[in-house]
PDB file of N, CA and C in Angstrom:
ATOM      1  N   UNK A   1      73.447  98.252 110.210  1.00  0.00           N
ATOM      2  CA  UNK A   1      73.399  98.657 108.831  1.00  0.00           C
ATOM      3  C   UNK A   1      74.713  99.311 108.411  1.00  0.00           C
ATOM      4  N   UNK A   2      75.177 100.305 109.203  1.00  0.00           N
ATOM      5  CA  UNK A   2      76.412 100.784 108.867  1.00  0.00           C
ATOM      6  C   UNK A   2      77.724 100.092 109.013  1.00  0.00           C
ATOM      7  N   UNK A   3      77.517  98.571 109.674  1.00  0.00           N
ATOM      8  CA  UNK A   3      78.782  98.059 109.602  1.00  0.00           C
ATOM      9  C   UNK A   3      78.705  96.940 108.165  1.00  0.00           C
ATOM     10  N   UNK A   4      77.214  96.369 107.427  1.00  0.00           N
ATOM     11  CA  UNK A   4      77.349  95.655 106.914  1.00  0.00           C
ATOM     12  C   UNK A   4      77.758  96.794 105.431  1.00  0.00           C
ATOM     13  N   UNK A   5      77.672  98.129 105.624  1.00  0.00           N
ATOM     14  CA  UNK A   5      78.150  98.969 104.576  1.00  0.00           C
ATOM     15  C   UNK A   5      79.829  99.088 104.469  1.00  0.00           C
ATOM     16  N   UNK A   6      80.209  99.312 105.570  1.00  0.00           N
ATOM     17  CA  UNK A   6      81.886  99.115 105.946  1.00  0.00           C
ATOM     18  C   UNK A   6      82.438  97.630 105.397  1.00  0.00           C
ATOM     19  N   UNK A   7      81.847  96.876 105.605  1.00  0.00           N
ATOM     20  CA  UNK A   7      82.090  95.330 105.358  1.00  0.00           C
ATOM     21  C   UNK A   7      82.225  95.708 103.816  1.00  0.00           C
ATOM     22  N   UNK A   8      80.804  96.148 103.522  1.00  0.00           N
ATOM     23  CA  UNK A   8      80.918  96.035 101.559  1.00  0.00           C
ATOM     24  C   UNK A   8      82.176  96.784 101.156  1.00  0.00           C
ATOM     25  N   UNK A   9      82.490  97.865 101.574  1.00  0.00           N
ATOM     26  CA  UNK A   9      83.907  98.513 101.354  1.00  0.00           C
ATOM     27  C   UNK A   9      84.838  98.504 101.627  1.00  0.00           C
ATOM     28  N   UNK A  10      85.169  97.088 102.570  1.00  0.00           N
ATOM     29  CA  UNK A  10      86.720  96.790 102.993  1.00  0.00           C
ATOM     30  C   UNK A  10      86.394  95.356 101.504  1.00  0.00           C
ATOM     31  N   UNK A  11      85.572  95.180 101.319  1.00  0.00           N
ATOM     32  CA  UNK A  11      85.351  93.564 100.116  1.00  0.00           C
ATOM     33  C   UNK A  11      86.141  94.213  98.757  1.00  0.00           C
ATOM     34  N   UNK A  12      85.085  95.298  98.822  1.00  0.00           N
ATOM     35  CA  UNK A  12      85.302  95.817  97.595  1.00  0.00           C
ATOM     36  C   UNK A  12      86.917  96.578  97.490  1.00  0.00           C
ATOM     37  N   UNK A  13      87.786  97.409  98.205  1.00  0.00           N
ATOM     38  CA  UNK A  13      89.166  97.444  98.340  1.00  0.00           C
ATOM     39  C   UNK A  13      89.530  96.413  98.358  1.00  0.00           C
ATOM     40  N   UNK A  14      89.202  95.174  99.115  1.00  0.00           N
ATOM     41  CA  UNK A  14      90.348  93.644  98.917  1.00  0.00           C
ATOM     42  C   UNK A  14      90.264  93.148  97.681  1.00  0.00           C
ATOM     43  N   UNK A  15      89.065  93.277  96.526  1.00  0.00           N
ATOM     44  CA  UNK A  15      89.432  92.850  95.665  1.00  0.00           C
ATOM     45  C   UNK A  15      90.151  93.979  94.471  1.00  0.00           C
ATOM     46  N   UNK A  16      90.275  95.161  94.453  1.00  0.00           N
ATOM     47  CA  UNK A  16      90.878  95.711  94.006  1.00  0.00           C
ATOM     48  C   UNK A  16      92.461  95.266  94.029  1.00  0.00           C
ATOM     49  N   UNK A  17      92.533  95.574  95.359  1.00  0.00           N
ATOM     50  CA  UNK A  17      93.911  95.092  95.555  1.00  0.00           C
ATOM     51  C   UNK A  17      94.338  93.960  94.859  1.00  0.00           C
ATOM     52  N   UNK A  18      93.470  92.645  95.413  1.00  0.00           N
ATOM     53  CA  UNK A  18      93.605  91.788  94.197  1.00  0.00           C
ATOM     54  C   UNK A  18      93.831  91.642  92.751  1.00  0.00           C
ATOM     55  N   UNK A  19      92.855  92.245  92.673  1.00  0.00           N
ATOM     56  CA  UNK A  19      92.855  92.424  91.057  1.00  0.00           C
ATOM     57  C   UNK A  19      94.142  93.120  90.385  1.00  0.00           C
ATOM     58  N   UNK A  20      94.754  94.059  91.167  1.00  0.00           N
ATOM     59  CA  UNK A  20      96.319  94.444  90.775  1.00  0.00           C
ATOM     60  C   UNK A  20      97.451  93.463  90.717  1.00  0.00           C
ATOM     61  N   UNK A  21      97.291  92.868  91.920  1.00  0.00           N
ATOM     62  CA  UNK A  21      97.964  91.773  91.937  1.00  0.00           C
ATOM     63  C   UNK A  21      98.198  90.808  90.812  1.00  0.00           C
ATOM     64  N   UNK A  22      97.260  90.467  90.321  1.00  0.00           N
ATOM     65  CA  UNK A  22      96.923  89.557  89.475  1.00  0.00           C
ATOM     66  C   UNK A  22      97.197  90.303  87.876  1.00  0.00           C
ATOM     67  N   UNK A  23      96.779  91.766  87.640  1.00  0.00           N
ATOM     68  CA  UNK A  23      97.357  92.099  86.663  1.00  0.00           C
ATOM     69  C   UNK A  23      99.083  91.719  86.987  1.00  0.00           C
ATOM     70  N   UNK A  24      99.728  92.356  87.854  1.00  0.00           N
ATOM     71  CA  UNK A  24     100.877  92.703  87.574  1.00  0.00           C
ATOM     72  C   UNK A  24     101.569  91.183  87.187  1.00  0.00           C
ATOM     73  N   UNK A  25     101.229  90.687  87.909  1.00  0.00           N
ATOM     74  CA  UNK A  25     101.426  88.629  87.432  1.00  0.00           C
ATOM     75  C   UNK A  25     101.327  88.639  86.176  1.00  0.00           C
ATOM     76  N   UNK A  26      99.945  88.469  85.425  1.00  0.00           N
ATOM     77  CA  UNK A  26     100.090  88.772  84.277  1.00  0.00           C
ATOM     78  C   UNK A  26     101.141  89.464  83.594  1.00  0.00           C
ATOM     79  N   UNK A  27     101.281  90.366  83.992  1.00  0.00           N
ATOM     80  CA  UNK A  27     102.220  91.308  82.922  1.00  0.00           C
ATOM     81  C   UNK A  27     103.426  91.059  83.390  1.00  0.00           C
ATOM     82  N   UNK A  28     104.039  90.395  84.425  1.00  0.00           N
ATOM     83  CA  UNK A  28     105.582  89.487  84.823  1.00  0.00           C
ATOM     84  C   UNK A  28     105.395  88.492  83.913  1.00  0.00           C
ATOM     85  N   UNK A  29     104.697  87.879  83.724  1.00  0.00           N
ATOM     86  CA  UNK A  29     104.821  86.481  83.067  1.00  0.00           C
ATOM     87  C   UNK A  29     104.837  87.070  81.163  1.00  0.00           C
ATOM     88  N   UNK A  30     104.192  88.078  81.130  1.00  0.00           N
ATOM     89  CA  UNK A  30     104.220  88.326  79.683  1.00  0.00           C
ATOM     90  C   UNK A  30     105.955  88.773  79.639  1.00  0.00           C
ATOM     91  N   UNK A  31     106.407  89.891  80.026  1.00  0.00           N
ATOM     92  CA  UNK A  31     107.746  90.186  80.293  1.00  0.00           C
ATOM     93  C   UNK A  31     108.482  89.072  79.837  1.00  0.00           C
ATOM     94  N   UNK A  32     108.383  87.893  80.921  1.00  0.00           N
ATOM     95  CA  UNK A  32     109.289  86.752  80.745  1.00  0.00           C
ATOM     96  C   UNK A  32     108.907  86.244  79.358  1.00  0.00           C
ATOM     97  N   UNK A  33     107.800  86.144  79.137  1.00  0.00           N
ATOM     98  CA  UNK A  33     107.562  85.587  77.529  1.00  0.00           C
ATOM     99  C   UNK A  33     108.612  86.303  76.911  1.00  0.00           C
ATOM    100  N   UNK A  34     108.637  87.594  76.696  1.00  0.00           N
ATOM    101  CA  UNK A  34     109.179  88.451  75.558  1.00  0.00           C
ATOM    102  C   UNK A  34     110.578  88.513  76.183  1.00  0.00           C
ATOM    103  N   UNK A  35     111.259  88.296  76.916  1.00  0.00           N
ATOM    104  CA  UNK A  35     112.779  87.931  77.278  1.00  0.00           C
ATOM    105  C   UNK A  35     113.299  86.537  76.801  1.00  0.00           C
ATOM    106  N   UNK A  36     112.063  85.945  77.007  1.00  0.00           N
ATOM    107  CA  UNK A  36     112.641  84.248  76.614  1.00  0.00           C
ATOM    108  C   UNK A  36     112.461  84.494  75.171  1.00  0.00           C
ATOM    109  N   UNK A  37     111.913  84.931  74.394  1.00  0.00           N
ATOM    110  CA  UNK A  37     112.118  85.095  72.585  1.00  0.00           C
ATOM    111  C   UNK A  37     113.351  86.024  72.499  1.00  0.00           C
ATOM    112  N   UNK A  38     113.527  87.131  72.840  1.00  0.00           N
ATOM    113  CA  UNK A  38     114.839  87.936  72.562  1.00  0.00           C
ATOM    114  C   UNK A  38     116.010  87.113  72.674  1.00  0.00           C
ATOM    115  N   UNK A  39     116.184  86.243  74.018  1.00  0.00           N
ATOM    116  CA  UNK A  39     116.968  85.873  74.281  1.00  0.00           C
ATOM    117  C   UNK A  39     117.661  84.714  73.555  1.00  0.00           C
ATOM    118  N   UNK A  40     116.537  83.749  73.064  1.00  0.00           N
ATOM    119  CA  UNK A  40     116.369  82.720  72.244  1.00  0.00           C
ATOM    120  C   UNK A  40     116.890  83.026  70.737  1.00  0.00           C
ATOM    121  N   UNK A  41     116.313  84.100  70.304  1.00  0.00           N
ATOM    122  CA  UNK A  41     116.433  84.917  68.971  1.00  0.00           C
ATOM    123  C   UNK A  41     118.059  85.277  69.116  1.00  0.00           C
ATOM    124  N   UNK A  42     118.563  85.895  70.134  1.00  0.00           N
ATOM    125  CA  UNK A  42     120.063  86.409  70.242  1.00  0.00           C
ATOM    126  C   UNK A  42     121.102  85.389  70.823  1.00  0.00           C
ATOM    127  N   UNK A  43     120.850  84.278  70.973  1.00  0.00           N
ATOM    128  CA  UNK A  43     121.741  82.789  71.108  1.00  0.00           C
ATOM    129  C   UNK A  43     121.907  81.984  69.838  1.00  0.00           C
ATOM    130  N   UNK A  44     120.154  82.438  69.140  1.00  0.00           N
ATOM    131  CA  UNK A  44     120.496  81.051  67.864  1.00  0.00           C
ATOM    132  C   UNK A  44     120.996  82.024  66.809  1.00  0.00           C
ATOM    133  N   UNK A  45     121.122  83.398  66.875  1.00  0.00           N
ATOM    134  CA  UNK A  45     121.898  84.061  65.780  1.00  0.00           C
ATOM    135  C   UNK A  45     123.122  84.457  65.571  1.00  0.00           C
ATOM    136  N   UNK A  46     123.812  84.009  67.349  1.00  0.00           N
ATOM    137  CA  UNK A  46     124.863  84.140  67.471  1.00  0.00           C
ATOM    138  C   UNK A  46     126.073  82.776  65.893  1.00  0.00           C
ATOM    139  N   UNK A  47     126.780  83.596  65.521  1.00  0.00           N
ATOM    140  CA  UNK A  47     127.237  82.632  64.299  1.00  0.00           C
ATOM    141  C   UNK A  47     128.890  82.513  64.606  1.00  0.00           C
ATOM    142  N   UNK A  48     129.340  82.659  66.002  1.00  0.00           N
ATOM    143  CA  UNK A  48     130.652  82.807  66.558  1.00  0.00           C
ATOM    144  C   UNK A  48     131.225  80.802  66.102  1.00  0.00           C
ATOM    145  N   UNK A  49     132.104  81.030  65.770  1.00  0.00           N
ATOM    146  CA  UNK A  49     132.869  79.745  64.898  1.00  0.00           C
ATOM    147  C   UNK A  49     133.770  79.348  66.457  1.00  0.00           C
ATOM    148  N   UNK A  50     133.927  79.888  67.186  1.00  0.00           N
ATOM    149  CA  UNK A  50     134.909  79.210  68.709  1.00  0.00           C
ATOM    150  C   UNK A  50     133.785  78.639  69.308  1.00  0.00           C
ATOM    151  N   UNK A  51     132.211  78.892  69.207  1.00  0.00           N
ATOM    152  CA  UNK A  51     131.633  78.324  70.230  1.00  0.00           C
ATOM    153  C   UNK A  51     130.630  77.189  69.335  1.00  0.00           C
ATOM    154  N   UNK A  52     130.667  75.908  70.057  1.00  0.00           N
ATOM    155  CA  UNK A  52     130.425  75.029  68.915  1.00  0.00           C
ATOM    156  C   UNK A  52     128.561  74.867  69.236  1.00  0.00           C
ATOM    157  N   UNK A  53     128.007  74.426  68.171  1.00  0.00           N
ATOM    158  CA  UNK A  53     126.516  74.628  68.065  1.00  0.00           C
ATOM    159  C   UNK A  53     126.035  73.563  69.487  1.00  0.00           C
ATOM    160  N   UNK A  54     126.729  72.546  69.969  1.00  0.00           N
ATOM    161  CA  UNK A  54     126.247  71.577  70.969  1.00  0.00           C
ATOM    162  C   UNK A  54     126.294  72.815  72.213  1.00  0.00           C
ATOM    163  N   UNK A  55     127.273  73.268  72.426  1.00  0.00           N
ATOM    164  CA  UNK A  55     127.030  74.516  73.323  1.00  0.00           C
ATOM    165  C   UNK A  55     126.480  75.763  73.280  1.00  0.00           C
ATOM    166  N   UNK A  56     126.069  76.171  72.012  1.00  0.00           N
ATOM    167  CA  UNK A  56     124.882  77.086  71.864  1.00  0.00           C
ATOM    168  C   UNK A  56     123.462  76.442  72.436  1.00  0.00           C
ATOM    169  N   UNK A  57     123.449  75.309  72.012  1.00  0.00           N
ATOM    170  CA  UNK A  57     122.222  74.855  72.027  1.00  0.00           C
ATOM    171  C   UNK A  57     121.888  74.851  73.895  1.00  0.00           C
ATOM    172  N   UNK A  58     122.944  73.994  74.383  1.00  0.00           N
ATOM    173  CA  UNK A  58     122.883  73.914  75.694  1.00  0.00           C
ATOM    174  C   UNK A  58     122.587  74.709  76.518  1.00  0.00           C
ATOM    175  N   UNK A  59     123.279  76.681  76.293  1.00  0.00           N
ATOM    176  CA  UNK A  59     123.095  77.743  77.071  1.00  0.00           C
ATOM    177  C   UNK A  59     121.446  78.055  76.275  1.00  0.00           C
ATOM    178  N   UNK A  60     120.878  77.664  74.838  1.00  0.00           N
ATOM    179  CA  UNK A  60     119.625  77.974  74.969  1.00  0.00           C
ATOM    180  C   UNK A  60     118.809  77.077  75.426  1.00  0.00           C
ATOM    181  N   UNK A  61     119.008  76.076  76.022  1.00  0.00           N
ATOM    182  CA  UNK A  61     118.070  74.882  76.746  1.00  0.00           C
ATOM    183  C   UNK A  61     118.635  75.339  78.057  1.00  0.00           C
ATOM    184  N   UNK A  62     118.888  76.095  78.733  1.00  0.00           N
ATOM    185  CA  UNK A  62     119.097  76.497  80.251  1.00  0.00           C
ATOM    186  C   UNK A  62     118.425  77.704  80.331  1.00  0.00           C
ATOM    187  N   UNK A  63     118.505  78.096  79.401  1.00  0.00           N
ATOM    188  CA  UNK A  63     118.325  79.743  78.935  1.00  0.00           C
ATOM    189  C   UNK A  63     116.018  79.246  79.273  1.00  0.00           C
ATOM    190  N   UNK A  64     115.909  78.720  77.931  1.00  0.00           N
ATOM    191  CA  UNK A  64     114.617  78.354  77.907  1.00  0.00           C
ATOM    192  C   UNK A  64     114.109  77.752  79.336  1.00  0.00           C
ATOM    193  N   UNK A  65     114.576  76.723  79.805  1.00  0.00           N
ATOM    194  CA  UNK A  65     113.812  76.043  81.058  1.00  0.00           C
ATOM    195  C   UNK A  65     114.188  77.113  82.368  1.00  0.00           C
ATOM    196  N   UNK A  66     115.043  78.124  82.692  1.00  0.00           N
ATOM    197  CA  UNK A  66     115.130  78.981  83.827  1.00  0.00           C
ATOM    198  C   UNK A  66     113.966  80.163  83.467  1.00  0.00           C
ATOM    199  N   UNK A  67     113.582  80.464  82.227  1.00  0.00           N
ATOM    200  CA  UNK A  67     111.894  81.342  82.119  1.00  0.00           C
ATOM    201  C   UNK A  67     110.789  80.406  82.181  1.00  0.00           C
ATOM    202  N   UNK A  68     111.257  79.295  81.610  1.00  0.00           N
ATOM    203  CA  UNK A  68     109.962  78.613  82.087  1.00  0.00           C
ATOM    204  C   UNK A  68     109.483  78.093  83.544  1.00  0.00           C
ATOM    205  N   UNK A  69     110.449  77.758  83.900  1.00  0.00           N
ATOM    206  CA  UNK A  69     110.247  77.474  85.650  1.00  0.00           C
ATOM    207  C   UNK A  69     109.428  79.044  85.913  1.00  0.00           C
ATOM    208  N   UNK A  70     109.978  80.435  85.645  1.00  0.00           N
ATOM    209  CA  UNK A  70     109.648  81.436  85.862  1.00  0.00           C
ATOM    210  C   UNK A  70     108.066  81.889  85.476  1.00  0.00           C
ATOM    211  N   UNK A  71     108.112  81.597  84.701  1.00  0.00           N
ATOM    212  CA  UNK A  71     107.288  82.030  83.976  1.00  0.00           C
ATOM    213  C   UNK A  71     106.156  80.842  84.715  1.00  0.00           C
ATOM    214  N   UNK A  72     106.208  79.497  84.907  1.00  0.00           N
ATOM    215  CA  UNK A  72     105.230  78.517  85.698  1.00  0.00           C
ATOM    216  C   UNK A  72     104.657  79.969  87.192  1.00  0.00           C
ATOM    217  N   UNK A  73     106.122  80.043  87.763  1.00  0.00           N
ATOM    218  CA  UNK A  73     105.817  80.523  89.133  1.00  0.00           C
ATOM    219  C   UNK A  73     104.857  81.497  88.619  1.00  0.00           C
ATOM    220  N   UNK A  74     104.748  82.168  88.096  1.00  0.00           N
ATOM    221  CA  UNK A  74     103.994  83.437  87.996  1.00  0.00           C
ATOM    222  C   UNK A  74     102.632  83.138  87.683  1.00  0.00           C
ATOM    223  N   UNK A  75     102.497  81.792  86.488  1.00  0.00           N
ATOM    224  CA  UNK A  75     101.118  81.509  86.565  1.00  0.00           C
ATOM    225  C   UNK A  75     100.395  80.688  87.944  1.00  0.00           C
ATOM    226  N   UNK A  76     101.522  80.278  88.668  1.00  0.00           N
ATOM    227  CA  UNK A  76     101.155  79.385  89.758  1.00  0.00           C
ATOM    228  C   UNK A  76     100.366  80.695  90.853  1.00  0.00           C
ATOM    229  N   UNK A  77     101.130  81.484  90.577  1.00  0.00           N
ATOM    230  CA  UNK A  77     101.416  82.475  91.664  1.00  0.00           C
ATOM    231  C   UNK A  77      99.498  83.534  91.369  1.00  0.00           C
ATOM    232  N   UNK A  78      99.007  84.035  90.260  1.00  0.00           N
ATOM    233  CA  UNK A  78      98.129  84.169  89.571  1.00  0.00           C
ATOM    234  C   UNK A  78      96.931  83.136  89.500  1.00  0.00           C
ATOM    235  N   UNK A  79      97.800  82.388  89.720  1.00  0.00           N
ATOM    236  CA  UNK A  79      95.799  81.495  89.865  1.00  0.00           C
ATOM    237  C   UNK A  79      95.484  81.098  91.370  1.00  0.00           C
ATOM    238  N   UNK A  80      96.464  81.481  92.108  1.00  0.00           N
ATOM    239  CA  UNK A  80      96.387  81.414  93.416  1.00  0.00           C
ATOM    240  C   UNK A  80      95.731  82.316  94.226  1.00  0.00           C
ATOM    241  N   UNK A  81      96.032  83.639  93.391  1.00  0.00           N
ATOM    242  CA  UNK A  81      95.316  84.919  93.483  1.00  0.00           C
ATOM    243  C   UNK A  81      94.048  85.144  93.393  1.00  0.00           C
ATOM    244  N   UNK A  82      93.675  84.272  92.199  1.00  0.00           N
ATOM    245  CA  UNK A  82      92.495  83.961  91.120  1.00  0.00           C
ATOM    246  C   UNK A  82      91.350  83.482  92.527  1.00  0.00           C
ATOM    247  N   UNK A  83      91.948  82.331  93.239  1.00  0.00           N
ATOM    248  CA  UNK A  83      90.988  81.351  94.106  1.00  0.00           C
ATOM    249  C   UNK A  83      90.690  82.212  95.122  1.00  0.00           C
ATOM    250  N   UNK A  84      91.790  83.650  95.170  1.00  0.00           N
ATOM    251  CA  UNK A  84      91.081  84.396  96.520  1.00  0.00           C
ATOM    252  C   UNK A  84      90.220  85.414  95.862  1.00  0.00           C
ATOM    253  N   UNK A  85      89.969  85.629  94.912  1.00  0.00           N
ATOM    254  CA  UNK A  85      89.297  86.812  93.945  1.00  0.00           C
ATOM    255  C   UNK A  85      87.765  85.745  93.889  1.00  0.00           C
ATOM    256  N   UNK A  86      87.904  84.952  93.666  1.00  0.00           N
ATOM    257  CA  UNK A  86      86.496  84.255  93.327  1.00  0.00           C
ATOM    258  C   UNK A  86      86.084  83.998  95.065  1.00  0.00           C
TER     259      UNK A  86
END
């Protein structure tokens, strides 16, 4: 009896733990959301006349797909979490 009580309370700490985990994922991937708009927002407002719009565009299409790869890992990384929580 007292070990299937120990059992319930090492379950119940592993999913805590979990469950942090999985917030903090969440809230990395939100982060990256709100970096990839700042960042996006402060490339296309840039109005510098030496740098021509084909190369604005380019550093914000590198800019965009290096958070999104990021931003994938984190949901990859979060639902992976997810399958040990369930």
């Amino acid at each position: 009896m007292d070990n299937s009580t120990d059992r319930a309370k090492i379950l119940i700490e592993e999913l805590k733990i979990l469950q942090g985990v999985i917030n903090r994922m969440a809230q990395n991937s939100l982060e990256c959301k709100k970096w990839t708009l700042a960042l996006a927002v402060g490339v296309l407002s840039l109005k510098i006349e030496a740098i021509s719009h084909l190369c604005g565009l380019c550093v914000l299409g590198v800019l965009l797909l290096c958070f999104w790869f990021l931003d994938a890992y984190y949901l990859t990384q979060e639902r992976s979490f997810r399958e040990q929580y369930q």
